[in-house]
Protein backbone atom coordinates (compact mmCIF):
# COMPACT_ATOMS: atom_id res chain seq x y z
CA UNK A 1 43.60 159.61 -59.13
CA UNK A 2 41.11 161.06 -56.62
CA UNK A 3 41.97 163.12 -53.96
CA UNK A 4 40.22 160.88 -51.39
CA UNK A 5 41.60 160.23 -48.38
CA UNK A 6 43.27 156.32 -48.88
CA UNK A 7 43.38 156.67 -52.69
CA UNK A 8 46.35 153.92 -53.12
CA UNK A 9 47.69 152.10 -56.08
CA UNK A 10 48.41 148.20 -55.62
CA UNK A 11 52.12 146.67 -56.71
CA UNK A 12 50.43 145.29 -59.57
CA UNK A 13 49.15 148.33 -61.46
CA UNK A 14 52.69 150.19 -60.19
CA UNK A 15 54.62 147.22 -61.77
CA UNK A 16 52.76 147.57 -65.11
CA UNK A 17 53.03 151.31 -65.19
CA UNK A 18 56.89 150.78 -64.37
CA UNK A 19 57.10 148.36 -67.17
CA UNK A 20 55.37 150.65 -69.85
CA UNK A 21 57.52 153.65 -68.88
CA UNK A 22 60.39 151.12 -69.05
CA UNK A 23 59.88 150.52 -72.83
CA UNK A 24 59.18 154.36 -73.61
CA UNK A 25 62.51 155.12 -72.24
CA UNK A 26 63.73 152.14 -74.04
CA UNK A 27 62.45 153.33 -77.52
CA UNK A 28 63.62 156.77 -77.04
CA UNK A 29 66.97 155.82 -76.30
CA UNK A 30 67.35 152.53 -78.37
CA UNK A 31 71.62 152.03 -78.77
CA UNK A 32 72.72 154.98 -77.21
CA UNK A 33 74.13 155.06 -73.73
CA UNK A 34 71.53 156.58 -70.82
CA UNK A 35 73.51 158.09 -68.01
CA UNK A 36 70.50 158.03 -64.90
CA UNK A 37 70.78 160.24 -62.13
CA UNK A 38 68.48 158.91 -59.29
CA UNK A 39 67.68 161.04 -56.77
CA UNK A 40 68.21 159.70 -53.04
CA UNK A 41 66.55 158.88 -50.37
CA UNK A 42 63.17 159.03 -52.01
CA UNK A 43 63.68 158.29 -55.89
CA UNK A 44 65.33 154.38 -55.20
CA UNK A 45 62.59 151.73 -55.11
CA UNK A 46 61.06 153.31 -58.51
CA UNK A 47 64.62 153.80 -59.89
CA UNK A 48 65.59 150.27 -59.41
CA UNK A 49 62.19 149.21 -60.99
CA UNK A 50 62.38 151.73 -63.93
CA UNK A 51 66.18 150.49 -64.55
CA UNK A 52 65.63 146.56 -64.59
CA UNK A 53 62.78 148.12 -67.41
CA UNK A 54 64.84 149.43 -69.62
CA UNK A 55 66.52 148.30 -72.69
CA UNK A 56 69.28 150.37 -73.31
CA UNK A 57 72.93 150.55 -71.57
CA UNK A 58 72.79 152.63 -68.39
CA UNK A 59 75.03 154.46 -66.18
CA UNK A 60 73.78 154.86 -62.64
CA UNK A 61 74.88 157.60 -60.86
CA UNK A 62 73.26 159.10 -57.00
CA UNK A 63 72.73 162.34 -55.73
CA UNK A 64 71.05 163.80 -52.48
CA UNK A 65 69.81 166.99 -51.96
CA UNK A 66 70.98 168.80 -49.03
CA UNK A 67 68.79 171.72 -47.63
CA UNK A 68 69.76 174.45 -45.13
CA UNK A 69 67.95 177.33 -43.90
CA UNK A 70 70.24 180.28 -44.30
CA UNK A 71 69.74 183.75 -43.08
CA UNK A 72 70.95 186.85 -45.50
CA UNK A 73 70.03 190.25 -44.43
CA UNK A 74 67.57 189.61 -42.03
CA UNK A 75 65.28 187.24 -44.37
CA UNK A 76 65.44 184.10 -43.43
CA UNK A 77 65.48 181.58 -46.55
CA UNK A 78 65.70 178.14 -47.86
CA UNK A 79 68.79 176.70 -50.00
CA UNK A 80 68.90 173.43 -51.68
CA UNK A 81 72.35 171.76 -52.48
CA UNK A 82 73.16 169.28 -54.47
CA UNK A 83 76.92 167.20 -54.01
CA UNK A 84 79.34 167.63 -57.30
CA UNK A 85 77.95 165.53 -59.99
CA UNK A 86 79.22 163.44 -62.93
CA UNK A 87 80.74 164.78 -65.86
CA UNK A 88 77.60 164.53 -68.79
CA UNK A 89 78.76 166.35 -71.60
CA UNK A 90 77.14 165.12 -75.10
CA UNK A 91 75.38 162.43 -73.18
CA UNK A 92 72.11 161.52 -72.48
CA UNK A 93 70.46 162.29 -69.15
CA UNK A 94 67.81 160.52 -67.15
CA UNK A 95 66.83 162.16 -63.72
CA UNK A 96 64.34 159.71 -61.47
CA UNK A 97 62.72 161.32 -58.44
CA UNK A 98 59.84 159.91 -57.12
CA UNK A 99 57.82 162.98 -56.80
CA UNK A 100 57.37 165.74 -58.44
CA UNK A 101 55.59 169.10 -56.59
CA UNK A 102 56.37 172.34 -56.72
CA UNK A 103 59.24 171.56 -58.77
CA UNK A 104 61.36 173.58 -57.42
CA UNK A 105 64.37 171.00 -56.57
CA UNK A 106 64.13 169.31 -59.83
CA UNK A 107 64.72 172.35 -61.58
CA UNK A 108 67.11 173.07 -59.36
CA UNK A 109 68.79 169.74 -60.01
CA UNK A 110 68.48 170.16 -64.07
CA UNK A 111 69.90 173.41 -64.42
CA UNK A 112 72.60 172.31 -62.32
CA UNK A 113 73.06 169.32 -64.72
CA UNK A 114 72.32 171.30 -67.54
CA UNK A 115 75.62 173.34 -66.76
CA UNK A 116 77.59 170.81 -67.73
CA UNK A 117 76.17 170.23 -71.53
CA UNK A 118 74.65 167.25 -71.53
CA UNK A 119 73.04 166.00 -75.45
CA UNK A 120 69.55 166.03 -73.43
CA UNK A 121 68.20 166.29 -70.64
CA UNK A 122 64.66 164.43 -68.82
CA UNK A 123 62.97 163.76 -65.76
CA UNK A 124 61.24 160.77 -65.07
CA UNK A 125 58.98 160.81 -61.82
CA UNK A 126 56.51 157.78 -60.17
CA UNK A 127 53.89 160.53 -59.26
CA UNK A 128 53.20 163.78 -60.73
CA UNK A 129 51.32 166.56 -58.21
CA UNK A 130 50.54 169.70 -60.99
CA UNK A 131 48.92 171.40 -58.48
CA UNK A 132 51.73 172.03 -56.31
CA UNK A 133 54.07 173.01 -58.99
CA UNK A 134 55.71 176.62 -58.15
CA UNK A 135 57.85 176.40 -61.39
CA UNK A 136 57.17 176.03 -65.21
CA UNK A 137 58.37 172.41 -65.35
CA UNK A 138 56.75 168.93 -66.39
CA UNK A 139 58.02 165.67 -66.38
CA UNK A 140 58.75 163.72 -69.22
CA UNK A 141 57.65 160.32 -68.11
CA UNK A 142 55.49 160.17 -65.00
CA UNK A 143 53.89 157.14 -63.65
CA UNK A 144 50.66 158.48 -62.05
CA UNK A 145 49.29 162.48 -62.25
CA UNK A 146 47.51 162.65 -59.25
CA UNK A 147 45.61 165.87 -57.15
CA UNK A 148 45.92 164.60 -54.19
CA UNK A 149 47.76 166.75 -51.66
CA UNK A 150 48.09 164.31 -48.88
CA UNK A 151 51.55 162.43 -48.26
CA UNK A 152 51.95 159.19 -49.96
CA UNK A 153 53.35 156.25 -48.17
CA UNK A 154 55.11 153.14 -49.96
CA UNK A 155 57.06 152.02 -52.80
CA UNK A 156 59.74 154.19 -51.56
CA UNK A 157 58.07 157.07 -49.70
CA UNK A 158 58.51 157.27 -46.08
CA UNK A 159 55.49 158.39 -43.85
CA UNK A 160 56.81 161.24 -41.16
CA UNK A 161 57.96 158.57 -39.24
CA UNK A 162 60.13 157.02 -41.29
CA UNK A 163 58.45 153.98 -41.81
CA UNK A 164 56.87 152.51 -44.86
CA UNK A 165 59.42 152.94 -47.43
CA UNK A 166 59.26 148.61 -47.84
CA UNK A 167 55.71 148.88 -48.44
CA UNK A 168 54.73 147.24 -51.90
CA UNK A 169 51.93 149.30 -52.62
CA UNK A 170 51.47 153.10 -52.91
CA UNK A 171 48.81 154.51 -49.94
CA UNK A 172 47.64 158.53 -49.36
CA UNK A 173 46.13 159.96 -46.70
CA UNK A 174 48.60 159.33 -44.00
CA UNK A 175 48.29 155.80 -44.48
CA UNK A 176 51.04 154.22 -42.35
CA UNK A 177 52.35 150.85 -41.95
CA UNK A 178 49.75 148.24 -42.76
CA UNK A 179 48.51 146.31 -39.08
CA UNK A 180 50.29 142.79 -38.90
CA UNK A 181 47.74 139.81 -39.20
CA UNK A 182 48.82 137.39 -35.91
CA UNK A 183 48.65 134.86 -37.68
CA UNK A 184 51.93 132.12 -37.69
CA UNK A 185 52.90 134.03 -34.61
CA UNK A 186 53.70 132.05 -31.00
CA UNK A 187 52.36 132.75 -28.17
C-alpha cells in the first residue's frame, strides 16, 4: 500500500485477508490447542475477526499495556507495563495486535510471555509498518505491509479523538469519521 494520503482498504478486501490468515493459523495449528493473547484497546475488532477464522480450539485471554513516564537520575524515560498474564507453559501462543511499528511493545510483550516457556511463540498483526520498526522483530502473519506513516482510522483504530474505532473499513491520512448522508432523517 501507497503512502498517499487516504490510502484505505474496504471491509471486503479486510474480510478476505482475515479469512486467509484465518486458515494459515488454522493449518499451522491443526488439533492442538491455541492459547491467543489479544492485545487491548487496539488489537479487538481484528482479533474477533481472526478468531471466528480459525479452525482450531482457542483460549482467549486480554492484556493492556500500561505506559508511564518515569524519571531515573535525571533522564526522563518511557516504561511499558503489561498486567500478570496467564500461565503458557508447553502451549502454543498467539499474540494479535493490530499494529505493528517500532516494535518495541510487542517485543516487550513476547519476552515477557516468553518467560514463562511457552511450546511457541507468534505474533499476528492487521498492519505491518517496517519502516518504523526500532527492534529486530517481524510478524508472523500480518494482514497488510504498508509504508505509510500516517495514522490509520477504522476496523479498530481510533483517530486522536477517539472516534472511528466502529468504522468498517480501514482509512490513512487522518481520515476521520465518514460525513452522515441526511438522508431518512426528520426535519
Amino acid at each position: 500500500m501507497s503512502s498517499r494520503k487516504g490510502a484505505a482498504y474496504s471491509a471486503a478486501r479486510i474480510a478476505a485477508r482475515v479469512a486467509a490468515l484465518g486458515k494459515e493459523v488454522s493449518r499451522e495449528y491443526e488439533g492442538r490447542r491455541l492459547d491467543v493473547i489479544v492485545t487491548l484497546d487496539r488489537g479487538f475488532i481484528f482479533a474477533a475477526d481472526l478468531l471466528r477464522q480459525i479452525d482450531a480450539p482457542v483460549v482467549c485471554h486480554f492484556v493492556r499495556e500500561e505506559v508511564r513516564d518515569v524519571e531515573q537520575g535525571g533522564h526522563a524515560r518511557r516504561e511499558v507495563y503489561f498486567g500478570g498474564g496467564p500461565e503458557l507453559k508447553g502451549r502454543d501462543v498467539l499474540v494479535v495486535d493490530a499494529v505493528l511499528e517500532s516494535g518495541v511493545t510487542q517485543d516487550f510483550l513476547l519476552r515477557r510471555l516468553g518467560e514463562s516457556r511457552p511450546r511457541s511463540i507468534r505474533l499476528a498483526v492487521l498492519l505491518d509498518k517496517p519502516a518504523k520498526r526500532r527492534v529486530a522483530l517481524e510478524p508472523d502473519y500480518f494482514g497488510f505491509r504498508t509504508a505509510s506513516n500516517e495514522m490509520w482510522v477504522g476496523y479498530g483504530l481510533a483517530a486522536a479523538n477517539g472516534m472511528g474505532r466502529n468504522l468498517r473499513q480501514l482509512s490513512s491520512g487522518g481520515i476521520g469519521t465518514p460525513r452522515r448522508s441526511s438522508k431518512g432523517r426528520k426535519r
